[in-house]
N, C-alpha and C. Protein backbone atom coordinates (compact mmCIF):
# COMPACT_ATOMS: atom_id res chain seq x y z
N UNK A 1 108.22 100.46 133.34
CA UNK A 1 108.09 99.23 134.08
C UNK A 1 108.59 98.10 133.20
N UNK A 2 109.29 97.29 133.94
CA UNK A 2 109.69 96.18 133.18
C UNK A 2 109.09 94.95 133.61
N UNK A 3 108.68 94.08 132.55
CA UNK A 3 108.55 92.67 132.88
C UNK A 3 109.36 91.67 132.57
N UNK A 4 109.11 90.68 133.15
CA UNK A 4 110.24 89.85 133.09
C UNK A 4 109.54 88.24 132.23
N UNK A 5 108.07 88.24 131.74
CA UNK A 5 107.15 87.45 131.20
C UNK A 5 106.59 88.15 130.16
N UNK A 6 106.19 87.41 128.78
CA UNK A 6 105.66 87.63 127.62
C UNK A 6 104.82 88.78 128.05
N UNK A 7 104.06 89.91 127.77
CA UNK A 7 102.80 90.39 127.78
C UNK A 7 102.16 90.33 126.97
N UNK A 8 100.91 89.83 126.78
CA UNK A 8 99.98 89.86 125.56
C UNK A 8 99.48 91.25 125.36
N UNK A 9 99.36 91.91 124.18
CA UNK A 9 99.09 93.17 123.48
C UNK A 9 97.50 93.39 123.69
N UNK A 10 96.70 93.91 124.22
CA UNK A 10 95.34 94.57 124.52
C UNK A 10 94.58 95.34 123.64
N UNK A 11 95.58 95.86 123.20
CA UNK A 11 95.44 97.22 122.21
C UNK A 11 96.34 97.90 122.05
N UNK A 12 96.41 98.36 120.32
CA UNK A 12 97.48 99.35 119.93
C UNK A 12 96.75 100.14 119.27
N UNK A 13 97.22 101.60 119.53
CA UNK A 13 96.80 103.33 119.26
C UNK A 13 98.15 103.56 118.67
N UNK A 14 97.71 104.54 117.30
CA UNK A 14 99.06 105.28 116.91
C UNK A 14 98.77 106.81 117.70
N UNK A 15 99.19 107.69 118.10
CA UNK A 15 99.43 108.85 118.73
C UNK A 15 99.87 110.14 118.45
N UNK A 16 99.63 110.92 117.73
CA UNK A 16 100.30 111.78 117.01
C UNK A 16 100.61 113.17 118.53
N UNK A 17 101.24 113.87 117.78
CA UNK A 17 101.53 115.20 118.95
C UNK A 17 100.54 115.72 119.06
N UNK A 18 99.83 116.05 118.04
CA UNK A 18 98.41 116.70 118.22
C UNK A 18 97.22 116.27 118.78
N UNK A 19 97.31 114.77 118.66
CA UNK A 19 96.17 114.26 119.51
C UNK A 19 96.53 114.05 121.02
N UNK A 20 97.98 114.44 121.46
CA UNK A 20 98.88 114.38 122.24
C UNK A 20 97.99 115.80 123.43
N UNK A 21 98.36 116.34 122.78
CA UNK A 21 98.20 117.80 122.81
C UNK A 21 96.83 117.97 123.25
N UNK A 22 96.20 117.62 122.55
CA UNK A 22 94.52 117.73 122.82
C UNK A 22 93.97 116.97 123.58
N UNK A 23 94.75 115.91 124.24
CA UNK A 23 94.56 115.02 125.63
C UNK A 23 95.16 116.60 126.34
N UNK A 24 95.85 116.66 126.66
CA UNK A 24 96.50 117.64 127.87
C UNK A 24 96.04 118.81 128.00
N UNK A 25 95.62 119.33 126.75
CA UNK A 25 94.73 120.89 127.10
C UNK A 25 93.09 120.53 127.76
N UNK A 26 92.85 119.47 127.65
CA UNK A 26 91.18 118.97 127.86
C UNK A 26 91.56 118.16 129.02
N UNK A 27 92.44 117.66 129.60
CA UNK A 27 92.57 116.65 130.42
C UNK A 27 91.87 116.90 131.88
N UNK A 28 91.81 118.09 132.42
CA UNK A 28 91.10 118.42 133.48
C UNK A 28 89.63 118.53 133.47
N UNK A 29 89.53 119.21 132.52
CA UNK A 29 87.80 118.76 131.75
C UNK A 29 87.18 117.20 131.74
N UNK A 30 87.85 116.16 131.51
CA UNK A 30 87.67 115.26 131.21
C UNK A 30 88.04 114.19 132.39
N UNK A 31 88.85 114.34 133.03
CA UNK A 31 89.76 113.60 133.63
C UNK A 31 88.01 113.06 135.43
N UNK A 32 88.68 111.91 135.57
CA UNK A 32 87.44 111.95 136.80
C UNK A 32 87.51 112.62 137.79
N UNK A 33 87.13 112.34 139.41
CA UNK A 33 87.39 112.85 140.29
C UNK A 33 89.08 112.31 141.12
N UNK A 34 89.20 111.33 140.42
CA UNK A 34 90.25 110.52 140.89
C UNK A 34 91.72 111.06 139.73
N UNK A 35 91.25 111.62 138.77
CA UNK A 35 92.62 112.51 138.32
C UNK A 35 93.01 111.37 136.86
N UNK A 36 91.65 110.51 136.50
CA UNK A 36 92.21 109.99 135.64
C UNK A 36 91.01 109.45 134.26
N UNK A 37 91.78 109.56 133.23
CA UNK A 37 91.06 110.02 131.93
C UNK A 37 90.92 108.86 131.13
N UNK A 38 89.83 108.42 130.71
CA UNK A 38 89.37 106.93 130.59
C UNK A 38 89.19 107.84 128.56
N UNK A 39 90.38 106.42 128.03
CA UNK A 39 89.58 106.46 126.90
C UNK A 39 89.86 105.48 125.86
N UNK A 40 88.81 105.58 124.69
CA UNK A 40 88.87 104.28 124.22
C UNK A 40 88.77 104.28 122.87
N UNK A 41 89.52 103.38 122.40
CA UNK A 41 90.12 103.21 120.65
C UNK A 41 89.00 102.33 119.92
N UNK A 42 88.14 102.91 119.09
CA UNK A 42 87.50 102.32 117.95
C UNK A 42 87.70 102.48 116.85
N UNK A 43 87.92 101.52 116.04
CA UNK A 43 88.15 101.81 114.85
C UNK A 43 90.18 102.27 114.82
N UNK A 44 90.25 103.57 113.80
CA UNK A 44 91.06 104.04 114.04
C UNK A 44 91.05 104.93 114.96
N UNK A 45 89.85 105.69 115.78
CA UNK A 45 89.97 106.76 116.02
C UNK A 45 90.07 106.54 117.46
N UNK A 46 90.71 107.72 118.23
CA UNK A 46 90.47 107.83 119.79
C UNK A 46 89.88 108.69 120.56
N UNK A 47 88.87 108.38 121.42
CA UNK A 47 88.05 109.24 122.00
C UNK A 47 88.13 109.33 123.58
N UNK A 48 87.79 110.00 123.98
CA UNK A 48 88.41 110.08 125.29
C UNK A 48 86.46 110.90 125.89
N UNK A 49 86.19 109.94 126.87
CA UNK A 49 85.20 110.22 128.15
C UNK A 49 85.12 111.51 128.41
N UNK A 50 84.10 111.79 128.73
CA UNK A 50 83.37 113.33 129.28
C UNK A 50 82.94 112.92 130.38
N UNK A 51 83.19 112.71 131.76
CA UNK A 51 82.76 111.92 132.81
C UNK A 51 81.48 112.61 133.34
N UNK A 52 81.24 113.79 132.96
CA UNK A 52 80.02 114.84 133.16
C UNK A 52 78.89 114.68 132.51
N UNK A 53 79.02 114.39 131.12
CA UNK A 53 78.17 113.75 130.19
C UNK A 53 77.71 112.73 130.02
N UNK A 54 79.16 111.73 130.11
CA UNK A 54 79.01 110.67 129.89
C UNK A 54 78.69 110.21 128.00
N UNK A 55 79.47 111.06 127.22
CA UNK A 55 79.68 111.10 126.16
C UNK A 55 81.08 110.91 125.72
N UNK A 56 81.55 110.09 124.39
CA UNK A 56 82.71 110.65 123.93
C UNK A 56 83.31 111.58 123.12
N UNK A 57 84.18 112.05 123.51
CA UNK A 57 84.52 113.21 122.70
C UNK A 57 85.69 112.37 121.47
N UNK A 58 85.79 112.88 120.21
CA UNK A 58 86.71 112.40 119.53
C UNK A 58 88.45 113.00 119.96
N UNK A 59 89.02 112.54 119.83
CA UNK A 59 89.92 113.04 120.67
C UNK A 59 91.39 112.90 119.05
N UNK A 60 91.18 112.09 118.26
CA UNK A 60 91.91 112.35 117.11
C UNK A 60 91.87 110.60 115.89
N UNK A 61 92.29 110.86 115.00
CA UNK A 61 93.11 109.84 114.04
C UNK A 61 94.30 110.13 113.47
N UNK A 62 94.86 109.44 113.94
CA UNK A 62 96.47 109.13 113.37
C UNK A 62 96.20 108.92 112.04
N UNK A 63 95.56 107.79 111.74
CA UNK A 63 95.92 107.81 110.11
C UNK A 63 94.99 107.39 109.43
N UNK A 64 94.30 107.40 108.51
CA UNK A 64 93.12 106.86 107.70
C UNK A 64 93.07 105.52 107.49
N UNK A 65 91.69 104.70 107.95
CA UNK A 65 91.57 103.44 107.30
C UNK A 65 91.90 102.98 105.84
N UNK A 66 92.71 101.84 105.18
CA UNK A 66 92.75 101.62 104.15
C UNK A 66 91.08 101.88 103.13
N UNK A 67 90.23 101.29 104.23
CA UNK A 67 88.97 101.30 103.57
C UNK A 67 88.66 102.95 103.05
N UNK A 68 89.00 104.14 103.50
CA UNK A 68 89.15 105.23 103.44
C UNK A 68 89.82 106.39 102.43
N UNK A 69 91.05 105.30 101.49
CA UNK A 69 91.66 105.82 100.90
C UNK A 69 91.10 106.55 99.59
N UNK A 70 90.25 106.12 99.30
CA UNK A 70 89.30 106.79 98.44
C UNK A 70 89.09 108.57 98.81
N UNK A 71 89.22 109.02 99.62
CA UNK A 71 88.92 110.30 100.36
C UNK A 71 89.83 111.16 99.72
N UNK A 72 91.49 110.37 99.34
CA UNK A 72 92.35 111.42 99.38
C UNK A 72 92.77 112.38 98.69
């Protein structure tokens, strides 16, 4: 989709294949009755809704917080 006006940025997720991946093998599990999969970025990490539970599942991290680097 194109716009033709500024858009202001909401949120940015980095995405790797694997967390790619692990949306699409779980996506029917997860996904609502309406065919669509609610999820949400804290921190670095992304988690994606259990609409059954009503829990999140971690769904991945792209890349480690600076605060984190200590770990490596």
């Amino acid at each position: 989709m194109l716009s033709t006006r500024d858009m202001g940025q909401d949120a940015k997720a980095e995405i790797t294949r694997e967390m790619l991946e692990s949306m699409l093998s779980d996506f029917d599990r997860l996904a609502d009755n309406h065919g669509v999969l609610t999820v949400e970025l804290r921190g670095n990490g992304l988690f994606a809704l259990d609409p059954t539970t009503g829990t999140y599942e971690v769904v991945g991290l792209a890349r480690m917080s600076a605060a984190m680097n200590h770990l490596r």
